[in-house]
C-alpha atoms as a PDB file:
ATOM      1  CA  UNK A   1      13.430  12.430  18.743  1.00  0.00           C
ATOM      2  CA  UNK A   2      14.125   9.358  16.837  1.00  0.00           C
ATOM      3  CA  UNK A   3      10.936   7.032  15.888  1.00  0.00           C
ATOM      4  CA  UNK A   4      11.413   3.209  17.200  1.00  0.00           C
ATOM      5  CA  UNK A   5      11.521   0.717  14.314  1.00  0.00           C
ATOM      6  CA  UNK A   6       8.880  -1.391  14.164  1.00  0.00           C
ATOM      7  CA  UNK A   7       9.013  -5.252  13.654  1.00  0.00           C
ATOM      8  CA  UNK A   8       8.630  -7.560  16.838  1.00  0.00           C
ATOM      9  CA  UNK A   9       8.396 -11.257  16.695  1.00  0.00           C
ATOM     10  CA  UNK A  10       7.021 -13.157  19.584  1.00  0.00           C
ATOM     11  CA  UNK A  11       6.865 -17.036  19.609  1.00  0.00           C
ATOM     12  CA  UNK A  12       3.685 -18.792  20.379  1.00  0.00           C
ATOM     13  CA  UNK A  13       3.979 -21.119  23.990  1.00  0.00           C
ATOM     14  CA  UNK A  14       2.292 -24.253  24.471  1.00  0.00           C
ATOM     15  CA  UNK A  15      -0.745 -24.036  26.877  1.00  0.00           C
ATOM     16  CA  UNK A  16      -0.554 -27.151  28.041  1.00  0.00           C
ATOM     17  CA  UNK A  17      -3.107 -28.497  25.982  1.00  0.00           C
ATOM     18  CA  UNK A  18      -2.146 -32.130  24.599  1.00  0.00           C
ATOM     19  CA  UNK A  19      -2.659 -31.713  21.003  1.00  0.00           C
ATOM     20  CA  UNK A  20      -0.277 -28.236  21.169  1.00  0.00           C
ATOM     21  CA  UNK A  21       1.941 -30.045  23.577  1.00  0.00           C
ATOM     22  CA  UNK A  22       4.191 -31.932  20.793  1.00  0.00           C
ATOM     23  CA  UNK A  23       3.544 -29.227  17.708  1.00  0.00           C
ATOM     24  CA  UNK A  24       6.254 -27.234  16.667  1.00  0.00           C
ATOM     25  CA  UNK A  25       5.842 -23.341  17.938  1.00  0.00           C
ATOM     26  CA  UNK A  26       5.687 -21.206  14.347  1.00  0.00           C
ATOM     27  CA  UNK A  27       6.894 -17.642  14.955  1.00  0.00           C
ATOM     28  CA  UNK A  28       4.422 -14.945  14.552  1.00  0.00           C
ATOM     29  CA  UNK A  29       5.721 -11.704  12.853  1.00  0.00           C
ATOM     30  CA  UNK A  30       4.036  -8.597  13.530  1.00  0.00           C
ATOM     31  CA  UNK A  31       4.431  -5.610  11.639  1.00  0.00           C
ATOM     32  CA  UNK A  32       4.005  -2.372  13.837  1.00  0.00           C
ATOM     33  CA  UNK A  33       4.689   0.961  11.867  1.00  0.00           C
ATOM     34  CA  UNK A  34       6.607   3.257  13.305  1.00  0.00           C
ATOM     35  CA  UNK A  35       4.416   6.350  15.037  1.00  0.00           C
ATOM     36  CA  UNK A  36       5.556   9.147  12.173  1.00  0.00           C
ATOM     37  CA  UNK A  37       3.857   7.132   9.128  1.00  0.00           C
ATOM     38  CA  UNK A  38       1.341   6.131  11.373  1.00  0.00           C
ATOM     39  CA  UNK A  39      -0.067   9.397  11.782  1.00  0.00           C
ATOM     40  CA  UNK A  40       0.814  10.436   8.318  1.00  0.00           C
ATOM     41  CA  UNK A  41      -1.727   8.036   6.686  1.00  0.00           C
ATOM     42  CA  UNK A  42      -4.212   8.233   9.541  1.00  0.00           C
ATOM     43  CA  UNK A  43      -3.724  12.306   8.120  1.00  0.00           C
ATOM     44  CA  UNK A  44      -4.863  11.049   4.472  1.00  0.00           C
ATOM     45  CA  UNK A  45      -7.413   9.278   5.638  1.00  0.00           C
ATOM     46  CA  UNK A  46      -8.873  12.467   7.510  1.00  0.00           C
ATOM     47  CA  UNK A  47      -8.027  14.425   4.340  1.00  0.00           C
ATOM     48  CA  UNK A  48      -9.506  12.305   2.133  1.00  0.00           C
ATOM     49  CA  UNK A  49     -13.373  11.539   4.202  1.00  0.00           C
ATOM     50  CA  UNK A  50     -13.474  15.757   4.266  1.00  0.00           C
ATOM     51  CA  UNK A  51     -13.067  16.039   0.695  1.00  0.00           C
ATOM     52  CA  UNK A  52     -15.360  12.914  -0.428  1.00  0.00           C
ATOM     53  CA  UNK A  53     -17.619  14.530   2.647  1.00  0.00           C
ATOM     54  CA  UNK A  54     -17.576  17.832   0.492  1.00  0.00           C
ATOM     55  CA  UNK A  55     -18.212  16.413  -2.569  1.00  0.00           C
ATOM     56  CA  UNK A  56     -21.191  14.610  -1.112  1.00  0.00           C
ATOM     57  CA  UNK A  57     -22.184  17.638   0.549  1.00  0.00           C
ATOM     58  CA  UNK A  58     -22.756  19.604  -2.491  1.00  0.00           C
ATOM     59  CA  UNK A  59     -24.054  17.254  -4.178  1.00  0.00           C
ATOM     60  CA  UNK A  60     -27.036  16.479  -1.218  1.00  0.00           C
ATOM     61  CA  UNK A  61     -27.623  20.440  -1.333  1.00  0.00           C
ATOM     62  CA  UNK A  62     -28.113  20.687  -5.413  1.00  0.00           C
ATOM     63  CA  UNK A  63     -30.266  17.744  -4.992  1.00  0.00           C
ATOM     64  CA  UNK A  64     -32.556  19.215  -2.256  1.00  0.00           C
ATOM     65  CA  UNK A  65     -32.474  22.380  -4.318  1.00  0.00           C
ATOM     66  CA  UNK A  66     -34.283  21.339  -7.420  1.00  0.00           C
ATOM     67  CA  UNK A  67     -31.910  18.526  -8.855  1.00  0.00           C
ATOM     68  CA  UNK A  68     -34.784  15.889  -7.111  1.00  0.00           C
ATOM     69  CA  UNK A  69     -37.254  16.682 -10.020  1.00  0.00           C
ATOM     70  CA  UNK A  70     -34.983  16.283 -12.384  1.00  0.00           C
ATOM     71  CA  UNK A  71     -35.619  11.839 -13.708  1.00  0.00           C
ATOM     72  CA  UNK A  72     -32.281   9.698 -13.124  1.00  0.00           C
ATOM     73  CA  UNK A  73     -30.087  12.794 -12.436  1.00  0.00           C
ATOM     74  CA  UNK A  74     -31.633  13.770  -9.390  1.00  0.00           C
ATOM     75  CA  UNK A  75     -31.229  10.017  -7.769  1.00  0.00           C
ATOM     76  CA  UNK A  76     -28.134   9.534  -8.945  1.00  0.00           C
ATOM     77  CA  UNK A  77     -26.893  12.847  -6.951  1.00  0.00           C
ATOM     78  CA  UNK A  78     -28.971  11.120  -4.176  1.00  0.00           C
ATOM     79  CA  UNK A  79     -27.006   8.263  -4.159  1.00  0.00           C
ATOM     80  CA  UNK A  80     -23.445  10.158  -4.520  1.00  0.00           C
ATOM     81  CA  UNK A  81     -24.262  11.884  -1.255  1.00  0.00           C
ATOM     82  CA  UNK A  82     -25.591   8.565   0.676  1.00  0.00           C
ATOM     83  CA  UNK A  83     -22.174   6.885  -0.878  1.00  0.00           C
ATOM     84  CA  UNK A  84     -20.410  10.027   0.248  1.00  0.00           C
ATOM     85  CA  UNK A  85     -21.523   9.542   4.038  1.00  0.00           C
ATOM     86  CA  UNK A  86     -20.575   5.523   3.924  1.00  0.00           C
ATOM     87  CA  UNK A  87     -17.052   5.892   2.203  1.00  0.00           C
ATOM     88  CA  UNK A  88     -16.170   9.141   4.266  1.00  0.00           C
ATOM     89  CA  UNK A  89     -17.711   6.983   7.538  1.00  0.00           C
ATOM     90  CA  UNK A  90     -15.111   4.248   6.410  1.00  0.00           C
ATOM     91  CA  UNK A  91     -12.441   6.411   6.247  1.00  0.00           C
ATOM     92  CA  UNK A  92     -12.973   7.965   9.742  1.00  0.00           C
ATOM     93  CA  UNK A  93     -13.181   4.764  11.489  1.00  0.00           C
ATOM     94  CA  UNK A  94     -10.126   3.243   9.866  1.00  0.00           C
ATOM     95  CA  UNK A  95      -9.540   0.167   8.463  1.00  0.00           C
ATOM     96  CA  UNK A  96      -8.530  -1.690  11.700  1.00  0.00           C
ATOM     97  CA  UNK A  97     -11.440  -1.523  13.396  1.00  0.00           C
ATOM     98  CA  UNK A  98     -13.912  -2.347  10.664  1.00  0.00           C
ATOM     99  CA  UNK A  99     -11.559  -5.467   9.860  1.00  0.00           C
ATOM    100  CA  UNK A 100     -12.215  -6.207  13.355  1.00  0.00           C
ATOM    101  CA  UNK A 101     -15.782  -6.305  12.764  1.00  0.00           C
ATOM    102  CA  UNK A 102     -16.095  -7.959   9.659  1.00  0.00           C
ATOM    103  CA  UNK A 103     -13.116 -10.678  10.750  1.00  0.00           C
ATOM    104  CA  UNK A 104     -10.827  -9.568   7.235  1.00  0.00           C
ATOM    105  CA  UNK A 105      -7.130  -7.962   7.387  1.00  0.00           C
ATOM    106  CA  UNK A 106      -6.763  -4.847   7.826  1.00  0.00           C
ATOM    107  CA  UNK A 107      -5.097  -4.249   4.387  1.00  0.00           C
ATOM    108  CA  UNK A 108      -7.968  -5.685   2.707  1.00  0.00           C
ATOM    109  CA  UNK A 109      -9.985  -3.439   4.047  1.00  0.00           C
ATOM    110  CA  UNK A 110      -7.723  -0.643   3.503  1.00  0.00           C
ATOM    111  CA  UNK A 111      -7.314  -1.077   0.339  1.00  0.00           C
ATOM    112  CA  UNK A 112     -11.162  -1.818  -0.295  1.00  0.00           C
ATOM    113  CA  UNK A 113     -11.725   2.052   1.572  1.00  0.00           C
ATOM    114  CA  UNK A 114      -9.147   3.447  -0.933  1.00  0.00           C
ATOM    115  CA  UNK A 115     -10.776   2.129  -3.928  1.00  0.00           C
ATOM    116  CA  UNK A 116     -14.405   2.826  -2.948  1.00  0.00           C
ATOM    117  CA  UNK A 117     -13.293   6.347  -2.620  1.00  0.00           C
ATOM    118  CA  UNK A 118     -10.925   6.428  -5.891  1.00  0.00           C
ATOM    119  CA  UNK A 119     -14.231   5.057  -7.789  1.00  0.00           C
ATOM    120  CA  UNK A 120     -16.458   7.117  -6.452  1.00  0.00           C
ATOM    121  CA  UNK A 121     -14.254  10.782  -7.110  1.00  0.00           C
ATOM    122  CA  UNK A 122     -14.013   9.322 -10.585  1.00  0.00           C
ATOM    123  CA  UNK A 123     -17.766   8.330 -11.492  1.00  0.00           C
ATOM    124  CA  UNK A 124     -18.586  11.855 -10.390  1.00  0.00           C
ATOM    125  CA  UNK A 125     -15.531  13.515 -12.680  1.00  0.00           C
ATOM    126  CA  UNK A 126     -16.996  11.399 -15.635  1.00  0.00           C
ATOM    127  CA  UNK A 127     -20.714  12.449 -14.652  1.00  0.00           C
ATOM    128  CA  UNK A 128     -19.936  15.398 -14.639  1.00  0.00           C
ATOM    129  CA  UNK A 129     -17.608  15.488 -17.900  1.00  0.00           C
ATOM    130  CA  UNK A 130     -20.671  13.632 -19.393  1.00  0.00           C
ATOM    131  CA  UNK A 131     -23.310  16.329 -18.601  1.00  0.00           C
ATOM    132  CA  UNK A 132     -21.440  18.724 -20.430  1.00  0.00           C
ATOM    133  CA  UNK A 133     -21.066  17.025 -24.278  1.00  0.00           C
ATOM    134  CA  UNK A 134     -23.403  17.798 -26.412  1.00  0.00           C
ATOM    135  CA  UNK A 135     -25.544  14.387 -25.879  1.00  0.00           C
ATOM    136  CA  UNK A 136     -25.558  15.199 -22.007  1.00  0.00           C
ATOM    137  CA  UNK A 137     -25.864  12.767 -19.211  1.00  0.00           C
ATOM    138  CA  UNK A 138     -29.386  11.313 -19.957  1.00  0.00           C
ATOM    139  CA  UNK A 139     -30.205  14.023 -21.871  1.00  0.00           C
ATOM    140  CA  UNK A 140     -29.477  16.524 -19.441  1.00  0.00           C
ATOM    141  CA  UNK A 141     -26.771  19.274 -19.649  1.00  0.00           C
ATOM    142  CA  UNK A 142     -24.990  21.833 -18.716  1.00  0.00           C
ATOM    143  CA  UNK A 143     -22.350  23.890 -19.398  1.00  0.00           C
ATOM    144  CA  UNK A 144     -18.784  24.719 -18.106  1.00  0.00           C
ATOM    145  CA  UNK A 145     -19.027  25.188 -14.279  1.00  0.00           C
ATOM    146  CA  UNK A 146     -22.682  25.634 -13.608  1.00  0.00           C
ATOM    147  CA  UNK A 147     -24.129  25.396 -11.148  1.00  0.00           C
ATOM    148  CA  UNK A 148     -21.803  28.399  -9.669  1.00  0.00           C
ATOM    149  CA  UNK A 149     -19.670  27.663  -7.170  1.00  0.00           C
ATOM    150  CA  UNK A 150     -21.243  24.264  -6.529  1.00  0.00           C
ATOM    151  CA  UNK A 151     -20.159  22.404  -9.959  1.00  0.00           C
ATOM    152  CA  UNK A 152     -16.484  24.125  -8.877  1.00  0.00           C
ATOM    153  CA  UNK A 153     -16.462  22.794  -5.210  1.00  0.00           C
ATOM    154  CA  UNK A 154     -17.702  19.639  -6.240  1.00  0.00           C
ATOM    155  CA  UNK A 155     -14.584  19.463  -9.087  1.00  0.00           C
ATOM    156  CA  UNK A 156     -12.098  20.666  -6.809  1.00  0.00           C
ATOM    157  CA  UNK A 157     -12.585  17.864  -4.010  1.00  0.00           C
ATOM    158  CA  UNK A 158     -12.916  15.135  -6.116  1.00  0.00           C
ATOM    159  CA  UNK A 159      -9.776  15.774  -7.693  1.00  0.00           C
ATOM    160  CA  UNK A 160      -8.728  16.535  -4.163  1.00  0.00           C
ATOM    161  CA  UNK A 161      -9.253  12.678  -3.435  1.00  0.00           C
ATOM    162  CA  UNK A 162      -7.481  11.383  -6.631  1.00  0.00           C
ATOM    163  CA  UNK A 163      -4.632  13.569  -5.468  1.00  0.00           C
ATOM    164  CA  UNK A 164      -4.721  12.895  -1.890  1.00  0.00           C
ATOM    165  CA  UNK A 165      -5.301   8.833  -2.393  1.00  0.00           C
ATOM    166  CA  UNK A 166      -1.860   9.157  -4.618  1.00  0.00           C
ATOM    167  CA  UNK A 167      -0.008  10.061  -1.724  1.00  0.00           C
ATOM    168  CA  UNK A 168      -1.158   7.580   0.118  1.00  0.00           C
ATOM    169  CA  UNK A 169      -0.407   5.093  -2.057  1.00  0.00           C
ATOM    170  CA  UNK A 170       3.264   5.995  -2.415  1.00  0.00           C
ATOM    171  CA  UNK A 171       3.631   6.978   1.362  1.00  0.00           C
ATOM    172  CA  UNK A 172       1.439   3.243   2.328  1.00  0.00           C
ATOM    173  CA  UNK A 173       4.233   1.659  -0.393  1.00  0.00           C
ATOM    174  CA  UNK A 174       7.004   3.661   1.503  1.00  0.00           C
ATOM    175  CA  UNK A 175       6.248   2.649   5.080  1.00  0.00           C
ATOM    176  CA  UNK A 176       5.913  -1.215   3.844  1.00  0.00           C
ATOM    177  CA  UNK A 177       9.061  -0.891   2.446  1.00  0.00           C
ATOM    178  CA  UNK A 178      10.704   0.771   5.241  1.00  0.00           C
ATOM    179  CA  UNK A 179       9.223  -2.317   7.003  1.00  0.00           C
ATOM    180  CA  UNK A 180      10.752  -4.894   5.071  1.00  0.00           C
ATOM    181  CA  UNK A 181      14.287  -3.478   4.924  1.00  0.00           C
ATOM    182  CA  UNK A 182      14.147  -3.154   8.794  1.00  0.00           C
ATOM    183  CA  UNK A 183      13.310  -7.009   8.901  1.00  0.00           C
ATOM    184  CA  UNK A 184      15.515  -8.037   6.354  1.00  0.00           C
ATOM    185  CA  UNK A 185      18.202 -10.525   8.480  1.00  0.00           C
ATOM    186  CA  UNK A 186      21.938  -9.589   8.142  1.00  0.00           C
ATOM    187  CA  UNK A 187      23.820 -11.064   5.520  1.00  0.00           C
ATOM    188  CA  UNK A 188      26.352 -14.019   6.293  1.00  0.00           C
ATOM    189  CA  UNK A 189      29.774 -13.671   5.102  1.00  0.00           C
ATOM    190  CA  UNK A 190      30.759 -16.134   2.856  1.00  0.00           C
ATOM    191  CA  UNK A 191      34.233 -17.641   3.497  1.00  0.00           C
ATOM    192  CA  UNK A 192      36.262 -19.124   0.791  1.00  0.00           C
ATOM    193  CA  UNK A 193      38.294 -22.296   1.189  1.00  0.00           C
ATOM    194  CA  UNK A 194      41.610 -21.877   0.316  1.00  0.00           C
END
Protein backbone atom coordinates (compact mmCIF):
# COMPACT_ATOMS: atom_id res chain seq x y z
CA UNK A 1 0.00 0.00 0.00
CA UNK A 2 1.60 3.17 -0.96
CA UNK A 3 1.20 6.28 1.62
CA UNK A 4 -0.40 9.55 -0.19
CA UNK A 5 2.02 12.50 -0.19
CA UNK A 6 1.06 15.12 1.73
CA UNK A 7 1.07 18.88 0.71
CA UNK A 8 -2.36 20.51 -0.39
CA UNK A 9 -2.80 24.12 -1.12
CA UNK A 10 -6.19 25.63 -1.12
CA UNK A 11 -6.79 29.36 -2.02
CA UNK A 12 -8.72 31.56 0.26
CA UNK A 13 -12.35 32.98 -1.59
CA UNK A 14 -13.74 36.23 -0.99
CA UNK A 15 -16.91 36.19 1.25
CA UNK A 16 -18.37 38.88 -0.06
CA UNK A 17 -17.39 41.14 2.48
CA UNK A 18 -16.28 44.68 0.99
CA UNK A 19 -12.99 45.14 2.52
CA UNK A 20 -11.95 41.27 1.20
CA UNK A 21 -13.78 42.02 -1.97
CA UNK A 22 -10.72 43.91 -3.83
CA UNK A 23 -7.65 42.10 -1.70
CA UNK A 24 -5.57 39.83 -3.40
CA UNK A 25 -6.37 35.94 -2.31
CA UNK A 26 -2.75 34.68 -0.65
CA UNK A 27 -2.47 30.89 -0.98
CA UNK A 28 -2.49 28.94 2.14
CA UNK A 29 -0.06 25.91 2.25
CA UNK A 30 -0.79 23.17 4.46
CA UNK A 31 1.51 20.63 5.39
CA UNK A 32 -0.25 17.18 6.07
CA UNK A 33 2.26 14.25 6.85
CA UNK A 34 1.80 11.35 5.31
CA UNK A 35 -0.09 8.52 7.71
CA UNK A 36 3.34 6.19 8.15
CA UNK A 37 5.41 9.11 9.99
CA UNK A 38 2.39 10.15 11.46
CA UNK A 39 2.02 7.25 13.53
CA UNK A 40 5.69 6.79 13.91
CA UNK A 41 6.13 9.96 16.05
CA UNK A 42 2.70 9.72 17.66
CA UNK A 43 4.74 6.02 18.67
CA UNK A 44 7.65 8.22 20.35
CA UNK A 45 5.54 10.22 21.93
CA UNK A 46 3.75 7.11 23.64
CA UNK A 47 7.26 5.71 24.22
CA UNK A 48 8.60 8.51 25.60
CA UNK A 49 5.37 9.65 28.44
CA UNK A 50 5.84 5.64 29.64
CA UNK A 51 9.37 6.02 30.28
CA UNK A 52 9.31 9.73 31.87
CA UNK A 53 5.93 8.04 33.58
CA UNK A 54 8.42 5.32 34.99
CA UNK A 55 10.92 7.45 36.01
CA UNK A 56 8.39 9.51 37.90
CA UNK A 57 6.93 6.49 39.20
CA UNK A 58 9.88 5.37 41.05
CA UNK A 59 10.76 8.24 42.07
CA UNK A 60 6.95 9.02 43.85
CA UNK A 61 7.41 5.39 45.48
CA UNK A 62 11.14 6.10 47.08
CA UNK A 63 9.69 9.29 48.18
CA UNK A 64 6.60 7.81 49.97
CA UNK A 65 9.00 5.20 51.28
CA UNK A 66 11.23 7.23 53.50
CA UNK A 67 12.93 9.69 50.93
CA UNK A 68 10.05 12.47 52.43
CA UNK A 69 12.14 12.85 55.69
CA UNK A 70 15.01 13.23 54.10
CA UNK A 71 15.46 17.88 53.86
CA UNK A 72 15.65 19.08 50.04
CA UNK A 73 16.09 15.51 48.65
CA UNK A 74 12.88 14.28 49.54
CA UNK A 75 10.97 17.44 47.73
CA UNK A 76 12.96 17.48 45.05
CA UNK A 77 11.91 13.63 44.26
CA UNK A 78 8.42 15.16 44.99
CA UNK A 79 8.63 17.46 42.40
CA UNK A 80 10.31 14.95 39.70
CA UNK A 81 7.22 12.81 40.06
CA UNK A 82 4.54 15.86 39.90
CA UNK A 83 6.83 17.05 36.69
CA UNK A 84 6.73 13.44 35.60
CA UNK A 85 2.75 13.36 35.50
CA UNK A 86 2.61 17.01 33.58
CA UNK A 87 5.36 16.25 30.86
CA UNK A 88 4.13 12.53 30.37
CA UNK A 89 0.28 14.25 30.36
CA UNK A 90 1.77 16.53 27.52
CA UNK A 91 3.04 13.92 25.66
CA UNK A 92 -0.21 11.83 25.65
CA UNK A 93 -2.35 14.57 24.53
CA UNK A 94 -0.09 15.70 21.72
CA UNK A 95 1.00 18.80 20.72
CA UNK A 96 -1.99 19.68 18.44
CA UNK A 97 -4.46 19.80 20.73
CA UNK A 98 -2.75 21.69 23.52
CA UNK A 99 -1.69 24.32 20.72
CA UNK A 100 -5.29 24.45 20.21
CA UNK A 101 -5.84 25.43 23.65
CA UNK A 102 -3.23 27.72 24.31
CA UNK A 103 -3.71 29.45 20.54
CA UNK A 104 0.45 28.62 19.64
CA UNK A 105 1.66 26.25 16.60
CA UNK A 106 1.78 23.11 16.98
CA UNK A 107 5.61 22.89 16.50
CA UNK A 108 6.12 25.23 19.22
CA UNK A 109 4.54 23.24 21.33
CA UNK A 110 6.12 20.20 20.13
CA UNK A 111 9.17 21.18 20.47
CA UNK A 112 8.49 22.85 24.00
CA UNK A 113 7.08 18.89 25.07
CA UNK A 114 10.41 17.52 23.71
CA UNK A 115 12.56 19.75 25.66
CA UNK A 116 10.62 19.67 28.95
CA UNK A 117 11.12 16.00 28.77
CA UNK A 118 14.94 16.08 27.46
CA UNK A 119 15.53 18.50 30.66
CA UNK A 120 13.87 16.74 32.92
CA UNK A 121 15.65 12.90 32.03
CA UNK A 122 18.81 14.96 32.33
CA UNK A 123 18.38 16.91 35.78
CA UNK A 124 17.56 13.49 37.20
CA UNK A 125 20.88 11.72 35.41
CA UNK A 126 22.93 14.67 36.98
CA UNK A 127 21.01 14.27 40.45
CA UNK A 128 21.63 11.28 40.51
CA UNK A 129 25.43 11.36 39.24
CA UNK A 130 25.65 14.11 41.98
CA UNK A 131 24.45 11.94 44.93
CA UNK A 132 27.07 9.63 44.32
CA UNK A 133 30.58 11.96 44.54
CA UNK A 134 31.98 12.17 47.47
CA UNK A 135 30.36 15.78 48.40
CA UNK A 136 26.82 14.21 47.61
CA UNK A 137 23.76 16.02 46.51
CA UNK A 138 23.19 18.32 49.58
CA UNK A 139 25.11 16.31 51.57
CA UNK A 140 23.38 13.26 50.92
CA UNK A 141 24.77 10.10 49.21
CA UNK A 142 24.78 7.08 47.99
CA UNK A 143 26.51 4.68 46.28
CA UNK A 144 26.50 2.85 42.85
CA UNK A 145 22.88 1.67 42.19
CA UNK A 146 21.19 1.90 45.52
CA UNK A 147 18.40 1.93 46.15
CA UNK A 148 18.12 -1.75 44.41
CA UNK A 149 16.32 -2.02 41.58
CA UNK A 150 14.78 1.43 41.96
CA UNK A 151 18.09 3.68 41.36
CA UNK A 152 18.43 1.02 38.13
CA UNK A 153 14.80 1.53 36.79
CA UNK A 154 14.97 5.02 37.36
CA UNK A 155 18.58 5.10 35.18
CA UNK A 156 17.36 2.94 32.59
CA UNK A 157 14.20 5.14 31.56
CA UNK A 158 15.71 8.25 31.69
CA UNK A 159 18.25 7.29 29.37
CA UNK A 160 15.34 5.61 27.67
CA UNK A 161 13.98 9.25 26.93
CA UNK A 162 17.36 10.76 25.79
CA UNK A 163 17.43 7.82 23.42
CA UNK A 164 13.94 7.74 22.38
CA UNK A 165 13.69 11.85 21.97
CA UNK A 166 16.89 11.25 19.45
CA UNK A 167 14.85 9.39 17.21
CA UNK A 168 12.43 11.63 17.13
CA UNK A 169 14.37 14.29 16.34
CA UNK A 170 15.96 12.71 13.28
CA UNK A 171 12.64 10.91 12.20
CA UNK A 172 10.56 14.75 12.98
CA UNK A 173 13.77 16.22 10.69
CA UNK A 174 13.10 13.32 8.15
CA UNK A 175 9.36 13.71 7.64
CA UNK A 176 9.90 17.72 7.25
CA UNK A 177 12.23 17.02 4.78
CA UNK A 178 10.32 14.50 2.97
CA UNK A 179 7.79 17.41 3.05
CA UNK A 180 9.74 19.93 1.45
CA UNK A 181 11.15 17.85 -1.41
CA UNK A 182 7.50 16.77 -2.21
CA UNK A 183 6.63 20.61 -2.49
CA UNK A 184 9.56 21.64 -4.14
CA UNK A 185 8.05 22.99 -7.85
CA UNK A 186 9.64 21.36 -10.98
CA UNK A 187 12.49 22.90 -12.43
CA UNK A 188 12.14 25.01 -15.77
CA UNK A 189 14.36 24.19 -18.53
CA UNK A 190 16.44 26.79 -19.51
CA UNK A 191 16.70 27.34 -23.30
CA UNK A 192 19.68 28.87 -24.87
CA UNK A 193 19.50 31.38 -27.70
CA UNK A 194 21.39 30.44 -30.43
Amino acid sequence: MQSQRATTLTHDQPTGDRRTENAPTRPELRVVRNARSRRLLRGLGIATAALVAAGGYVHFCLYRHGYRAIPKIGVGFLLQAVTSVVVGGALLVGPHLIARVVHVADRLVDTLTELAAAALAIGTLVAFALSRTPGGLFHFQERGLEPAPQALIALVAELGVLVVLGVWLVASHAARREVRTATAPAPVPVRRRV
